[in-house]
N, C-alpha and C. Protein backbone atom coordinates (compact mmCIF):
# COMPACT_ATOMS: atom_id res chain seq x y z
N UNK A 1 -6.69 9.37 -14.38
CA UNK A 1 -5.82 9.95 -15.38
C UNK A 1 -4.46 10.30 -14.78
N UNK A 2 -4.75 10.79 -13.93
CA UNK A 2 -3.17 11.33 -12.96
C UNK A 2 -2.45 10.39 -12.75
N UNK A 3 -3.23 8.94 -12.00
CA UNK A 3 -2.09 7.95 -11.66
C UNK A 3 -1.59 7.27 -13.27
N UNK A 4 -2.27 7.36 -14.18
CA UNK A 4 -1.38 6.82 -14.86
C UNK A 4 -0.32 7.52 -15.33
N UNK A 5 -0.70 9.25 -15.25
CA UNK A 5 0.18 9.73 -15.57
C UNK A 5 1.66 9.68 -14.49
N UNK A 6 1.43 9.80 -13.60
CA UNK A 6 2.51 9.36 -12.78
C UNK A 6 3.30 8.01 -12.92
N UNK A 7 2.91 7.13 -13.11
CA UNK A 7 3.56 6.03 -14.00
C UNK A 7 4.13 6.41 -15.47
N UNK A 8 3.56 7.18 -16.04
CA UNK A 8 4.50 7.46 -17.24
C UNK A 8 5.30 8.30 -17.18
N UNK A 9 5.36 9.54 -16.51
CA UNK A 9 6.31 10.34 -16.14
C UNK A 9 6.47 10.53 -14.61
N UNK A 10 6.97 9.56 -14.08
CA UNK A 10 7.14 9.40 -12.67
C UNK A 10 8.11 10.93 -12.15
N UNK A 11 8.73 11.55 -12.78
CA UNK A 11 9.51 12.33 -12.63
C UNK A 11 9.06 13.46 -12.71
N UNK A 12 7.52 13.98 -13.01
CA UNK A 12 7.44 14.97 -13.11
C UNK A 12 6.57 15.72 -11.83
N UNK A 13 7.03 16.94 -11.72
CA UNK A 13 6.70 17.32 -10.53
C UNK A 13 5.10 18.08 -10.14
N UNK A 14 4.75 18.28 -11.41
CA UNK A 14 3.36 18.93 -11.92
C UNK A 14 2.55 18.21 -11.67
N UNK A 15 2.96 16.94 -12.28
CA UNK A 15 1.72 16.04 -12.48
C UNK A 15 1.65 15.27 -10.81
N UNK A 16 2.59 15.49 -10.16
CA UNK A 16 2.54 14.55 -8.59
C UNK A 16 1.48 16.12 -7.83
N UNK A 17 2.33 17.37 -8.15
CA UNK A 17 1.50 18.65 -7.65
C UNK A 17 -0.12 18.55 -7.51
N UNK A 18 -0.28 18.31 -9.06
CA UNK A 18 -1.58 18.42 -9.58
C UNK A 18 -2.52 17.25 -8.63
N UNK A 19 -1.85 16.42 -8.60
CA UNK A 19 -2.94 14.96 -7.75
C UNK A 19 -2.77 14.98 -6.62
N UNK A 20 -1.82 15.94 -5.47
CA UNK A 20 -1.85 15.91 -4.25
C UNK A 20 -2.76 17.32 -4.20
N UNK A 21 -3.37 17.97 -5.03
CA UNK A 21 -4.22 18.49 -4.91
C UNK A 21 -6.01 18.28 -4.66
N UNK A 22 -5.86 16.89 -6.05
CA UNK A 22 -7.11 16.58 -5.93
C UNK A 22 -7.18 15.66 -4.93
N UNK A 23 -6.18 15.05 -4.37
CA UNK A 23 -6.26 14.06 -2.77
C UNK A 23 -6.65 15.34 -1.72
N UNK A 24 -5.89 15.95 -1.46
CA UNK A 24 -6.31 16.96 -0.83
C UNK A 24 -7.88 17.65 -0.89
N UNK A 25 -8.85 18.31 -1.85
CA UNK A 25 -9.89 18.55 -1.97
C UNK A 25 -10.65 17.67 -1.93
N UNK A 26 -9.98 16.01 -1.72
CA UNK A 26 -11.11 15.35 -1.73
C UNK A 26 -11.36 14.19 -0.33
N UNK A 27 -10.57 14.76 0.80
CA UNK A 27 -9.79 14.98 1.88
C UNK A 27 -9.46 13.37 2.19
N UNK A 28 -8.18 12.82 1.12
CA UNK A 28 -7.27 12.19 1.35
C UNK A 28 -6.19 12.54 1.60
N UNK A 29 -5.99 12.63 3.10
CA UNK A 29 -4.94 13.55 3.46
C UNK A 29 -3.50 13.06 3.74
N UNK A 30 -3.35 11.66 3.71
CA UNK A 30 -2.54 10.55 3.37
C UNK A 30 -1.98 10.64 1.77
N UNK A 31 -2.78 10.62 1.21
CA UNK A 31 -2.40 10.60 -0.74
C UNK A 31 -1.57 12.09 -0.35
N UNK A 32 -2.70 12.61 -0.03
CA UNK A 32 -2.33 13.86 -0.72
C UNK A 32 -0.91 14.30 0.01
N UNK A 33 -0.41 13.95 1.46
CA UNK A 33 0.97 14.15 1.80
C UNK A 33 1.90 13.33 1.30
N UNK A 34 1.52 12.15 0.44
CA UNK A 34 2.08 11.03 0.10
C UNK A 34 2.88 11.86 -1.68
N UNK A 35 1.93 12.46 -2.10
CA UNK A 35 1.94 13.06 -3.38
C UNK A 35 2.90 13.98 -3.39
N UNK A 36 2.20 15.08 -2.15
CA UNK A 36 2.76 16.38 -2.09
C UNK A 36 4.67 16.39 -1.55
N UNK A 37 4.95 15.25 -0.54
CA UNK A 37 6.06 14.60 -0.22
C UNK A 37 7.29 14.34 -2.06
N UNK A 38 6.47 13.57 -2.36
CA UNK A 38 7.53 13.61 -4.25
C UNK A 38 7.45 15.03 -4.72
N UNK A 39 6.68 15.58 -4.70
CA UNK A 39 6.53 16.64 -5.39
C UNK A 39 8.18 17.55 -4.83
N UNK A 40 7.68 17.70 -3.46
CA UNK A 40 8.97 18.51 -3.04
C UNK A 40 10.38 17.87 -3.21
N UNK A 41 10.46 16.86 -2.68
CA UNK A 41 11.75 16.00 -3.67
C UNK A 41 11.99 16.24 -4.76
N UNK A 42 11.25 16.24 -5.45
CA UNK A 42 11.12 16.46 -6.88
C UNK A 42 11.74 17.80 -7.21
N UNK A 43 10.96 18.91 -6.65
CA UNK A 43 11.33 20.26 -7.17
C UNK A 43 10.66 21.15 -6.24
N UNK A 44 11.01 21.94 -5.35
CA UNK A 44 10.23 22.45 -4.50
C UNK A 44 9.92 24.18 -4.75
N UNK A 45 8.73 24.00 -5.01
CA UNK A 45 8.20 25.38 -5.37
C UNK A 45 6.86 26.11 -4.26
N UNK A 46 6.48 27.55 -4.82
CA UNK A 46 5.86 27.71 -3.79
C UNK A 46 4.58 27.15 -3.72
N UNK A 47 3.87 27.11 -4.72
CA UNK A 47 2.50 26.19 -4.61
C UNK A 47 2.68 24.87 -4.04
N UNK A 48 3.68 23.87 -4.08
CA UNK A 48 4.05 23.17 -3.72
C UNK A 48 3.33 23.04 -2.16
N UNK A 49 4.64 24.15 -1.48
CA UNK A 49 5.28 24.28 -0.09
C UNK A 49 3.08 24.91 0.02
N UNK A 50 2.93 25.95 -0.11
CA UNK A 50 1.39 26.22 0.16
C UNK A 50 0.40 24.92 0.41
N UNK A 51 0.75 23.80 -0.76
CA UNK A 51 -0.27 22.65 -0.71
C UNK A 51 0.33 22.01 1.01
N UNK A 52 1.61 21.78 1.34
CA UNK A 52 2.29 21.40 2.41
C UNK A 52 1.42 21.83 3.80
N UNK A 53 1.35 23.27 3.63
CA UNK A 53 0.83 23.80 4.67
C UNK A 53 -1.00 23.60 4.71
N UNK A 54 -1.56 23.25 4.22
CA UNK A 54 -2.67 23.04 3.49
C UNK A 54 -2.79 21.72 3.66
N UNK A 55 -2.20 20.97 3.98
CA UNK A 55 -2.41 19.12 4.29
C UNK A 55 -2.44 19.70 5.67
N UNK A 56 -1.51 20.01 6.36
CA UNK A 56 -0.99 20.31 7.67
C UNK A 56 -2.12 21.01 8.58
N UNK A 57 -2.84 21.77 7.98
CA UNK A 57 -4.24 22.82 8.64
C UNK A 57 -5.04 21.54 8.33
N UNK A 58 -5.55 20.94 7.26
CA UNK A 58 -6.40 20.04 7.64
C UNK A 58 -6.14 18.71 8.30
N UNK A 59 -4.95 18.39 8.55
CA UNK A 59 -4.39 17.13 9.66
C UNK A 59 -5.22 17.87 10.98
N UNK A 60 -4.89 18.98 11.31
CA UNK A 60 -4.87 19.72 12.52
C UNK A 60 -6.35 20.15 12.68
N UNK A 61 -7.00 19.66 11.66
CA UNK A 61 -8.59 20.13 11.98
C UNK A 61 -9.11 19.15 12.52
N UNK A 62 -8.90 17.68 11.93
CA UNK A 62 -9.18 16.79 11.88
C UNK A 62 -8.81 15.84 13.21
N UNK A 63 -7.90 16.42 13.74
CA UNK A 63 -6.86 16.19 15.44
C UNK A 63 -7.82 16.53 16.42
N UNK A 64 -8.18 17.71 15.76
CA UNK A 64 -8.64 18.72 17.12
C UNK A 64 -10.23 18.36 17.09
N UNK A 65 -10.36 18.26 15.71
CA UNK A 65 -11.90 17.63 16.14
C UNK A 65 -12.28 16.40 16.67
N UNK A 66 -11.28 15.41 16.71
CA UNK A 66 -11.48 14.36 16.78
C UNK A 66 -11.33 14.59 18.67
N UNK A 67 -10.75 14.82 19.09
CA UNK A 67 -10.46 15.73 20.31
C UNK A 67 -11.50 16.25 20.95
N UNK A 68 -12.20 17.11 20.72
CA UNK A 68 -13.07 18.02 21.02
C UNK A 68 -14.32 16.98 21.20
N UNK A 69 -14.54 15.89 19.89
CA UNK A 69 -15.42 15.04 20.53
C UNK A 69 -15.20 14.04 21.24
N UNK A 70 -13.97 13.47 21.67
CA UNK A 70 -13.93 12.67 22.83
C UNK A 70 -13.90 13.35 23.96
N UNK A 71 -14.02 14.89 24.20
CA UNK A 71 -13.81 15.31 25.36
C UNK A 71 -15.52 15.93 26.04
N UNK A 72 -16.47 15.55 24.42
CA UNK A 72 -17.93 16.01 24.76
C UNK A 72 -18.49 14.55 25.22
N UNK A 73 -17.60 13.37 24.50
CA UNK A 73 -18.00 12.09 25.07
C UNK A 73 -17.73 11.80 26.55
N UNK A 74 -16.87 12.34 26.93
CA UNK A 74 -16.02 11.56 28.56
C UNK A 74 -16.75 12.66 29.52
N UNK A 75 -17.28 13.69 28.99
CA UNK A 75 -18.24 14.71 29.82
C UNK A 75 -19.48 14.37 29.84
N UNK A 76 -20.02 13.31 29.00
CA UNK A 76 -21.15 12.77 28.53
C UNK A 76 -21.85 11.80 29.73
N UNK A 77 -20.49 11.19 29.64
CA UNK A 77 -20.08 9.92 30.16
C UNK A 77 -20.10 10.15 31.70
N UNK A 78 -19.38 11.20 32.16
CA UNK A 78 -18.83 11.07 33.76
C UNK A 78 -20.44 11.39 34.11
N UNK A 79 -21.37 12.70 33.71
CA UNK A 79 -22.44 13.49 33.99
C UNK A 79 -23.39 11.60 34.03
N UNK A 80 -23.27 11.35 33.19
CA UNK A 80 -24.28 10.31 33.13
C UNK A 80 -24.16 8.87 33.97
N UNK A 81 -22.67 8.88 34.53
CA UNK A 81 -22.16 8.20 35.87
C UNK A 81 -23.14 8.58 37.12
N UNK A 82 -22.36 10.30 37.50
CA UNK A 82 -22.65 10.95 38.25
C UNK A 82 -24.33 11.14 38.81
N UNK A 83 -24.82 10.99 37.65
CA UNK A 83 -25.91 10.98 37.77
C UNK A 83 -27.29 11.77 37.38
């Protein structure tokens, strides 16, 4: 429903708001910075700027976890070298 609405009113800032929300909860975190990006062009408000920071904590979850398990892998790894 959203993307078409974004094709019909490409200009509106609600309706880009509204769907970088549900990208976001539905952890497309690409859409949803992709969305949330027009939105602020568009018109920058504070729910907006909140959703911003809110892509940004889950980029950074998603970093660090990804992180955390290559660093339980290469400890995995050396121990199981080592011997």
């Amino acid at each position: 429903m959203y993307k078409t609405l974004t094709q019909l009113t490409p200009d509106d800032p609600w309706v880009w708001h509204n769907l970088s929300i549900l990208y976001l909860q539905r952890y497309r975190l690409r859409k949803a910075w992709q969305c949330n990006a027009r939105v602020l062009k568009l018109m920058s408000f504070d729910n907006a700027r909140r959703i911003r920071r809110s892509i940004i904590r889950q980029y950074a979850i998603v970093v660090l976890g990804g992180i955390v398990v290559a660093a339980i892998a290469v400890v995995y790894l050396i121990s199981a070298l080592v011997g």
